[in-house]
Protein backbone atom coordinates (compact mmCIF):
# COMPACT_ATOMS: atom_id res chain seq x y z
CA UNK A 1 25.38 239.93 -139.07
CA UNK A 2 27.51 241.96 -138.14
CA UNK A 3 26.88 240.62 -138.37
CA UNK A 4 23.86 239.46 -139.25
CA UNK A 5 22.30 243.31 -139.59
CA UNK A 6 24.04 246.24 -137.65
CA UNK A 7 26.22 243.44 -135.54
CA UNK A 8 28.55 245.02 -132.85
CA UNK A 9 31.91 243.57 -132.51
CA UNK A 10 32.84 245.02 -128.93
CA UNK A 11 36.21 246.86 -129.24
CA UNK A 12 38.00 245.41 -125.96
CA UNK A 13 37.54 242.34 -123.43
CA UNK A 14 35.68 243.05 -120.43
CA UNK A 15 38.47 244.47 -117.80
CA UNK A 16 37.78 243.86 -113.71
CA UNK A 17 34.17 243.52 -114.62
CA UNK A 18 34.12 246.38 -117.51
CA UNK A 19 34.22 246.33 -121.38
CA UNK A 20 34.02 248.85 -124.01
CA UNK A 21 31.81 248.48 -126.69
CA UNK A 22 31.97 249.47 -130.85
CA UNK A 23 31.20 248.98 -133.61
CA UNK A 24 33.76 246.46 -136.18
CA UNK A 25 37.08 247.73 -137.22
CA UNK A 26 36.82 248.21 -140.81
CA UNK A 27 32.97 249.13 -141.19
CA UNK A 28 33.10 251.81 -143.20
CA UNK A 29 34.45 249.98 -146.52
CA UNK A 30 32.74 250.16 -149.74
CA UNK A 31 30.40 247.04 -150.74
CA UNK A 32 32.13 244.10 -152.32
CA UNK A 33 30.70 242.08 -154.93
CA UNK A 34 31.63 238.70 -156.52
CA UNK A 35 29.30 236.76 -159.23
CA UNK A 36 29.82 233.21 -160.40
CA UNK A 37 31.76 233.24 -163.65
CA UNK A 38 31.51 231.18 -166.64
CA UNK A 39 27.82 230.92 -165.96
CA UNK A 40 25.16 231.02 -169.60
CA UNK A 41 23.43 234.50 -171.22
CA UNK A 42 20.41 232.30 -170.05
CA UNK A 43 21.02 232.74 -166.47
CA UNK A 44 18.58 234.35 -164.21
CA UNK A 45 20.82 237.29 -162.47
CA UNK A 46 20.09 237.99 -158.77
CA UNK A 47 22.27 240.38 -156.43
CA UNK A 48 22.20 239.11 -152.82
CA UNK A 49 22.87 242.00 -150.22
CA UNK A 50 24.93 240.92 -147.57
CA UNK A 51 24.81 243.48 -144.56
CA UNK A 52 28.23 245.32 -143.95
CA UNK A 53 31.58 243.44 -144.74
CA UNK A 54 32.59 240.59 -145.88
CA UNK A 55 32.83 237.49 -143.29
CA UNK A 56 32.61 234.32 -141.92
CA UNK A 57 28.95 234.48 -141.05
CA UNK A 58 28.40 234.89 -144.61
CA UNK A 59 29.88 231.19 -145.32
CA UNK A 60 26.92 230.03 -146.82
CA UNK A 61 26.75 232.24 -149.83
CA UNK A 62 30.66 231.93 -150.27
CA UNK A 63 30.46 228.52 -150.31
CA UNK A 64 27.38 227.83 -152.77
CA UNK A 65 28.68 230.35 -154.96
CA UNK A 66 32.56 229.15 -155.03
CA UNK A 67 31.09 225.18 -155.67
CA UNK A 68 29.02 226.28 -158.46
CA UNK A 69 26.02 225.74 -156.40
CA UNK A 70 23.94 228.63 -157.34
CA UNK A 71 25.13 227.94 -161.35
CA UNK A 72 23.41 224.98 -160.67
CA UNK A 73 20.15 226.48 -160.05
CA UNK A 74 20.41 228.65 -163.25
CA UNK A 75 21.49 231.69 -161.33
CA UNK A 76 24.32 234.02 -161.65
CA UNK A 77 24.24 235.47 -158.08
CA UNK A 78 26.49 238.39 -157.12
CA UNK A 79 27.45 238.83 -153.41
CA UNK A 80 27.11 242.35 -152.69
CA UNK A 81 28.71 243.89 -149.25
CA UNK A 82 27.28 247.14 -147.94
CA UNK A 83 28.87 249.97 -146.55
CA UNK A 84 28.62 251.25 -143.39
CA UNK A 85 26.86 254.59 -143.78
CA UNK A 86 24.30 252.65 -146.91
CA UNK A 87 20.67 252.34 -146.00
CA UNK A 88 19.93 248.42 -144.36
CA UNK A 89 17.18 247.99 -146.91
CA UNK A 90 17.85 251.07 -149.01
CA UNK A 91 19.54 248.54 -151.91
CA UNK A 92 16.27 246.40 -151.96
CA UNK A 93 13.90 249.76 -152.55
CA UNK A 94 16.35 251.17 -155.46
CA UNK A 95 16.32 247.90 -156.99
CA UNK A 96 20.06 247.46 -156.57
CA UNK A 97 19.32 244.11 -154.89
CA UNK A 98 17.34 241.45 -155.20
CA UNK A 99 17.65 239.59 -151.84
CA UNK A 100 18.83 241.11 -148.09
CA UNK A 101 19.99 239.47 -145.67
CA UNK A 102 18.70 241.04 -142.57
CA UNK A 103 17.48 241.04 -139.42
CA UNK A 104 13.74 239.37 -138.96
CA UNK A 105 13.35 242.14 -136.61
CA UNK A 106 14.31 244.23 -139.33
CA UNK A 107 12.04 243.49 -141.86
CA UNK A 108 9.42 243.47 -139.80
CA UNK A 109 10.28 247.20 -139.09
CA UNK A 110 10.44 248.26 -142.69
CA UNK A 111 7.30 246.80 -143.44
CA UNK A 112 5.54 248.97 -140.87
CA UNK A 113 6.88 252.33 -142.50
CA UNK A 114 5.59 250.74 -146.25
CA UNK A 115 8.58 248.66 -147.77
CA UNK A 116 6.80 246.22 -149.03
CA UNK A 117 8.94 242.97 -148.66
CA UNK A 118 8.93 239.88 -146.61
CA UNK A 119 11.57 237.25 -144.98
CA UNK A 120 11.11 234.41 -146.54
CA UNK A 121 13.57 231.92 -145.02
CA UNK A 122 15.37 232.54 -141.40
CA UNK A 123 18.87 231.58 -140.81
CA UNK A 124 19.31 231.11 -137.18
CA UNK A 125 16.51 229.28 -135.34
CA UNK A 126 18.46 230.29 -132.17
CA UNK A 127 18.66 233.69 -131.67
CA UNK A 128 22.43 234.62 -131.39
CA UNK A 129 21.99 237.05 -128.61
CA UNK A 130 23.23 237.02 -125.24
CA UNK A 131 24.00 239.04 -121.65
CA UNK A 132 28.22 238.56 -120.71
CA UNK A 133 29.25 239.00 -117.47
CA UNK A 134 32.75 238.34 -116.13
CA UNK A 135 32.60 235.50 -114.48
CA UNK A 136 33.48 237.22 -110.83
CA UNK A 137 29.98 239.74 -111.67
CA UNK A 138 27.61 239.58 -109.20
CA UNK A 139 24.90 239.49 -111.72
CA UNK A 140 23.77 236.14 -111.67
CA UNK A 141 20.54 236.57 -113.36
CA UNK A 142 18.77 239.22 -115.81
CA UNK A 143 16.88 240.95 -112.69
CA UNK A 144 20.17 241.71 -111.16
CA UNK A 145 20.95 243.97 -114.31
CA UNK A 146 18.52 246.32 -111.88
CA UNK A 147 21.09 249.51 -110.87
CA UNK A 148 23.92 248.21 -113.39
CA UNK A 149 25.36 249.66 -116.75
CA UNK A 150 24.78 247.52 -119.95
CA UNK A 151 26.94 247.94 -122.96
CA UNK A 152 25.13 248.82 -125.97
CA UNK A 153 26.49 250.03 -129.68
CA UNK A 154 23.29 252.01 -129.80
CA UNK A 155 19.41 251.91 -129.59
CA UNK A 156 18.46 249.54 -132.78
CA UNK A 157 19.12 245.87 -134.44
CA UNK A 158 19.45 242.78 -132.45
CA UNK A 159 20.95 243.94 -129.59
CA UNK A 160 18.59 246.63 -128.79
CA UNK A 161 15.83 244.40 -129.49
CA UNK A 162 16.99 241.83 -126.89
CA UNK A 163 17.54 244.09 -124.66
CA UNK A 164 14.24 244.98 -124.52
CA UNK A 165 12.71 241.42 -124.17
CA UNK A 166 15.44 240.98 -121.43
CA UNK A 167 13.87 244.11 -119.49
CA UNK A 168 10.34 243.13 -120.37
CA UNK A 169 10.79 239.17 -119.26
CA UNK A 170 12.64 240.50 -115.86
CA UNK A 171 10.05 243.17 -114.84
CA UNK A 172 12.31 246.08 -115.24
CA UNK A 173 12.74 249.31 -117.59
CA UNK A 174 14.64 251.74 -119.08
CA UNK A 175 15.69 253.48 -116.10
CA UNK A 176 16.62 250.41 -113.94
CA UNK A 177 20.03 250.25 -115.89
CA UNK A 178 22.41 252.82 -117.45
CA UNK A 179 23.25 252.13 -120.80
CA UNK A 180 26.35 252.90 -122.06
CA UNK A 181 29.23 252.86 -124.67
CA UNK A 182 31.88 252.69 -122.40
CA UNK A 183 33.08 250.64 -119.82
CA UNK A 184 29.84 248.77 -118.59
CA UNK A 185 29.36 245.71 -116.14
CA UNK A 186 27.20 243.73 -118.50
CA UNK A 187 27.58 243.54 -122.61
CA UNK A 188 24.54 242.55 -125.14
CA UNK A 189 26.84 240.93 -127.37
CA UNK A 190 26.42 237.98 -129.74
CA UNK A 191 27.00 234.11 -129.10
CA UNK A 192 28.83 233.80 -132.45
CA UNK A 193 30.99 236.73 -131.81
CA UNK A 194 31.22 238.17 -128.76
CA UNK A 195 31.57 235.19 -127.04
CA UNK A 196 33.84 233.87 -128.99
CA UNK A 197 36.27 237.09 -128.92
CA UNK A 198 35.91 237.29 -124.84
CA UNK A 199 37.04 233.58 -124.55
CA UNK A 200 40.09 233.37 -127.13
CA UNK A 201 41.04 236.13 -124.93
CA UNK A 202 41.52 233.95 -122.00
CA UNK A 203 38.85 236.32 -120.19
CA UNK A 204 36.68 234.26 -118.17
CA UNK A 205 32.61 234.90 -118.49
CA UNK A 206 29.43 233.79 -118.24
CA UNK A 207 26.65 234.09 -120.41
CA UNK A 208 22.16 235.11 -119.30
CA UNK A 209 20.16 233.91 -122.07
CA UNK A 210 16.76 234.29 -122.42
CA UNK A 211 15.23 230.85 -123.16
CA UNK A 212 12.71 231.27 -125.91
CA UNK A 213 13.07 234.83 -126.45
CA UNK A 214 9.76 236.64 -129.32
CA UNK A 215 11.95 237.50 -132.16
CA UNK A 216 13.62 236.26 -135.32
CA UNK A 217 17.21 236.29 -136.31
CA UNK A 218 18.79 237.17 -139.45
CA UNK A 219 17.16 235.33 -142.82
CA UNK A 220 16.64 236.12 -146.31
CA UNK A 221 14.26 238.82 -147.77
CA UNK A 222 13.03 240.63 -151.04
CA UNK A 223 10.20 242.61 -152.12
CA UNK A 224 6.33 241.44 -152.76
CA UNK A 225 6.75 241.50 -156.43
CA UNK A 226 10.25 239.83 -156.42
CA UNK A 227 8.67 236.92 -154.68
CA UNK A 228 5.61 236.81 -156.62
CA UNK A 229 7.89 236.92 -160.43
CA UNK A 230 10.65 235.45 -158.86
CA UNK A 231 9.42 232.01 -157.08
CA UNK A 232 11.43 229.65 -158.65
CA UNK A 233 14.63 231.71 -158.80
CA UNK A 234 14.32 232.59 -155.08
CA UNK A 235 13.72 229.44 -154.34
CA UNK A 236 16.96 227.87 -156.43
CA UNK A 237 18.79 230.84 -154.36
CA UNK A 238 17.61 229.10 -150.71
CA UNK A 239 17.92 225.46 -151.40
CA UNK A 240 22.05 226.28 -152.42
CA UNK A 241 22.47 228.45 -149.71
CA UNK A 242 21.05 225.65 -147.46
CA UNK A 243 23.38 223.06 -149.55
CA UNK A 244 26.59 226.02 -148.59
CA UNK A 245 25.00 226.08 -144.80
CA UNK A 246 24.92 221.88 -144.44
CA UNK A 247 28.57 222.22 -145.42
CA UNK A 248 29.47 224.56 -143.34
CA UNK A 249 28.09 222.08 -140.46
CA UNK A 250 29.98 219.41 -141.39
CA UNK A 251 32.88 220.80 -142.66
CA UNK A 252 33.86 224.16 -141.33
CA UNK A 253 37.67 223.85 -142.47
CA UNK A 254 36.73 223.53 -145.72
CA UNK A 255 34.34 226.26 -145.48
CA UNK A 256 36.76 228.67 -144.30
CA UNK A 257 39.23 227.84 -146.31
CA UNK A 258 36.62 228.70 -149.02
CA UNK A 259 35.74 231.85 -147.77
CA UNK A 260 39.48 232.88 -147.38
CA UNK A 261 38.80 233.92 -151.69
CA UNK A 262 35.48 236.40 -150.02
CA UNK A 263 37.10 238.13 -146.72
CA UNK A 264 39.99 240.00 -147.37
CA UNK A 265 40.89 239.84 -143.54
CA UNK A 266 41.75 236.03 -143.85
CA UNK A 267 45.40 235.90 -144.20
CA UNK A 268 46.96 235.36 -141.45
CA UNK A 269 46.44 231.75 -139.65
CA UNK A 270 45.42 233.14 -136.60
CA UNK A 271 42.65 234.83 -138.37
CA UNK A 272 41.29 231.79 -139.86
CA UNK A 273 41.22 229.71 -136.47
CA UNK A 274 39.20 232.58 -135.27
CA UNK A 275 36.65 232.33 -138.15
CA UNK A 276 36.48 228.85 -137.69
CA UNK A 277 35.74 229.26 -134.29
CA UNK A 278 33.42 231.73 -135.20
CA UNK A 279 31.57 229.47 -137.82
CA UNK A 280 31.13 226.83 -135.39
CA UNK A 281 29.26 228.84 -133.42
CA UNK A 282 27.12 230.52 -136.06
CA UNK A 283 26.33 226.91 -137.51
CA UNK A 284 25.18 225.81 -134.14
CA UNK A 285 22.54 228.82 -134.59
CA UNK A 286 20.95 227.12 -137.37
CA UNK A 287 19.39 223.93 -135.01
CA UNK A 288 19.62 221.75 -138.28
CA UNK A 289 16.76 223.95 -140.15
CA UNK A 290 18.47 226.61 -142.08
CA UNK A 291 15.59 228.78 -143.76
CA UNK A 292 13.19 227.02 -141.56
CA UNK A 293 9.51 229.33 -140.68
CA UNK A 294 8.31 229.47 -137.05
CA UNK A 295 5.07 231.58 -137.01
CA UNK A 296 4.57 231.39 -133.67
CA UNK A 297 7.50 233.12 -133.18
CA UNK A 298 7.24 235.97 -135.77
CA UNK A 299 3.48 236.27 -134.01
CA UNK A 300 5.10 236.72 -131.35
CA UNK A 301 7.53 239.18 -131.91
CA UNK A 302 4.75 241.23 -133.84
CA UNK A 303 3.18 241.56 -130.54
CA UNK A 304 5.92 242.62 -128.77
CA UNK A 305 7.02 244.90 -131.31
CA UNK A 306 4.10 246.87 -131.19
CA UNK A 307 3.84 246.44 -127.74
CA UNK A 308 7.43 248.19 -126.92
CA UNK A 309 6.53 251.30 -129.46
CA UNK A 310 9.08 249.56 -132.28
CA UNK A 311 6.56 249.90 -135.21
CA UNK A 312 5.69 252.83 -137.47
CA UNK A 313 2.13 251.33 -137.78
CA UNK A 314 0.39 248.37 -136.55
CA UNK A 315 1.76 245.85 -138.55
CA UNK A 316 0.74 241.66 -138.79
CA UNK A 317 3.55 239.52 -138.50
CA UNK A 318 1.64 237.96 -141.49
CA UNK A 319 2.15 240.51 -143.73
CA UNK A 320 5.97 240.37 -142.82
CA UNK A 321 7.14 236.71 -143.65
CA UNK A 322 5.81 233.43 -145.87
CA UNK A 323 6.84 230.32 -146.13
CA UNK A 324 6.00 229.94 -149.91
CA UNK A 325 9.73 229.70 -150.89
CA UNK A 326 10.98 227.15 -147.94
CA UNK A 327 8.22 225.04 -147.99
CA UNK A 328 9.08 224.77 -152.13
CA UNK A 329 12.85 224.60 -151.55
CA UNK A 330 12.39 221.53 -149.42
């Protein structure tokens, strides 16, 4: 998330048609953990890796674990933040964690270079990523990114990925476009961030959206063996982070006023009405389904993974998600 996986928080608003791109303030901190107390020696233990730092994205967890939700299940989950320089899945291999949450895109990656793990429940049915343009641009649709520069935090995660399925939907390539990190006339920025930053600004854009786009957003994963000894525990670990997700739908200001105890950055009141803003948006992602499985769609992006060069080795989207734990947790 980022961020979702690596998720790029651009570093300005778009200026006369340009913007700047980086990555978040604040991404190099160390990982931050938080368990539910008071909780029986009985307890099954399970450290959930949450991609980068704390936030608002990350609602879900806060909330299940601050409500006693995951207690509930028999679980003592600790949150676990990582830092900016650690590994994506490099906590899952070492045993450090028992859950990610990553990138579908992601996983499917690591599986083709042999980490043996799977998603087994996807947060956002909608993809959260998007083209911004100001709203003056002349780019009206994703063909007219032919001869323009694109902002881009770098060549991987979700934005790279769309990128590509933007270029491969619109007939162009590579060299129709100049990526860059600096001041661009097009971002690839996220609906629950991006978008959200450029309009509290007061700067006027517009968004180019793919409609049905071949990949999977950000969901929950863990090794073969951890789903296979760990069924019921994984699946106590989905059905309260789908309990922490329903609240977040229906009541964001409590959520965030949860989460305020999680993210450190959440002091000020202007921060929180910008991470409720924020939520709102990322619970609109979830199209009423969190965890749900689409197959279709992770055939899909198999295909075009391995059609745009993104896999170490031919790799079935089969072999990369299941549905055994959200078809039990519902």
């Amino acid at each position: 998330m980022q961020p979702i996986t690596r998720r790029a928080i651009l570093g300005s608003a778009l200026l006369a048609g340009l913007a700047a791109c980086s990555r978040p303030a604040g991404e190099a901190s160390s990982p931050a953990s938080s368990g539910t107390p008071g909780t029986s020696a009985t307890t099954a233990a399970l450290t959930l890796g949450l991609t980068y730092v704390p936030d608002i994205q990350f609602a879900p967890a806060y909330v299940a674990d601050s409500l006693g939700w995951f207690a509930e299940e028999g679980l003592n989950v600790t949150l676990r933040h990582h830092g900016a320089n650690e590994n994506l899945l490099g906590a899952l291999q070492t045993g450090n964690e028992d859950v990610v949450f990553a990138g579908g895109g992601e996983m499917l990656q690591g599986r083709s270079e042999g980490i043996l793990l799977r998603n087994f429940a996807t947060a956002y049915q909608t993809y959260p990523v998007t083209i911004i343009v100001p709203e003056e641009s002349q780019i009206h649709s994703l063909a007219d990114l032919r001869g323009h520069s694109v902002g881009l935090p770098g060549e991987f995660g979700e934005n790279w990925f769309y990128l590509l399925a933007v270029l491969a939907s619109s007939g162009l390539n590579r060299d129709d476009l100049e990526i860059a990190s600096g001041k661009v006339d097009a971002v690839v920025g996220f609906l629950n961030n991006d978008v959200v930053r450029f309009r509290e600004s007061g700067f006027a854009i517009r968004t180019l959206s793919l409609e049905d786009p071949p990949l999977v957003s950000v969901g929950l994963g863990a090794l073969d063996t951890t789903l296979a000894d760990r069924t019921d525990e994984l699946t106590g670990l989905l059905r309260a982070m789908i309990r922490g997700a329903e609240l977040c739908t229906v009541d964001p200001e409590q959520a965030v006023q949860i989460s305020m105890s999680y993210v450190p950055t959440l002091v000020e009141a202007e921060q929180q009405a910008h991470a409720l803003e924020v939520l709102k948006a990322t619970t609109s992602l979830y199209g009423g389904h969190f965890g749900a499985q689409t197959p279709s769609r992770w055939d899909a992006m198999a295909d075009f993974f391995a059609e745009s060069g993104l896999l170490a080795a031919p790799t079935p989207a089969g072999d990369a998600f299941t549905t055994k734990i959200v078809d039990a947790a519902s």
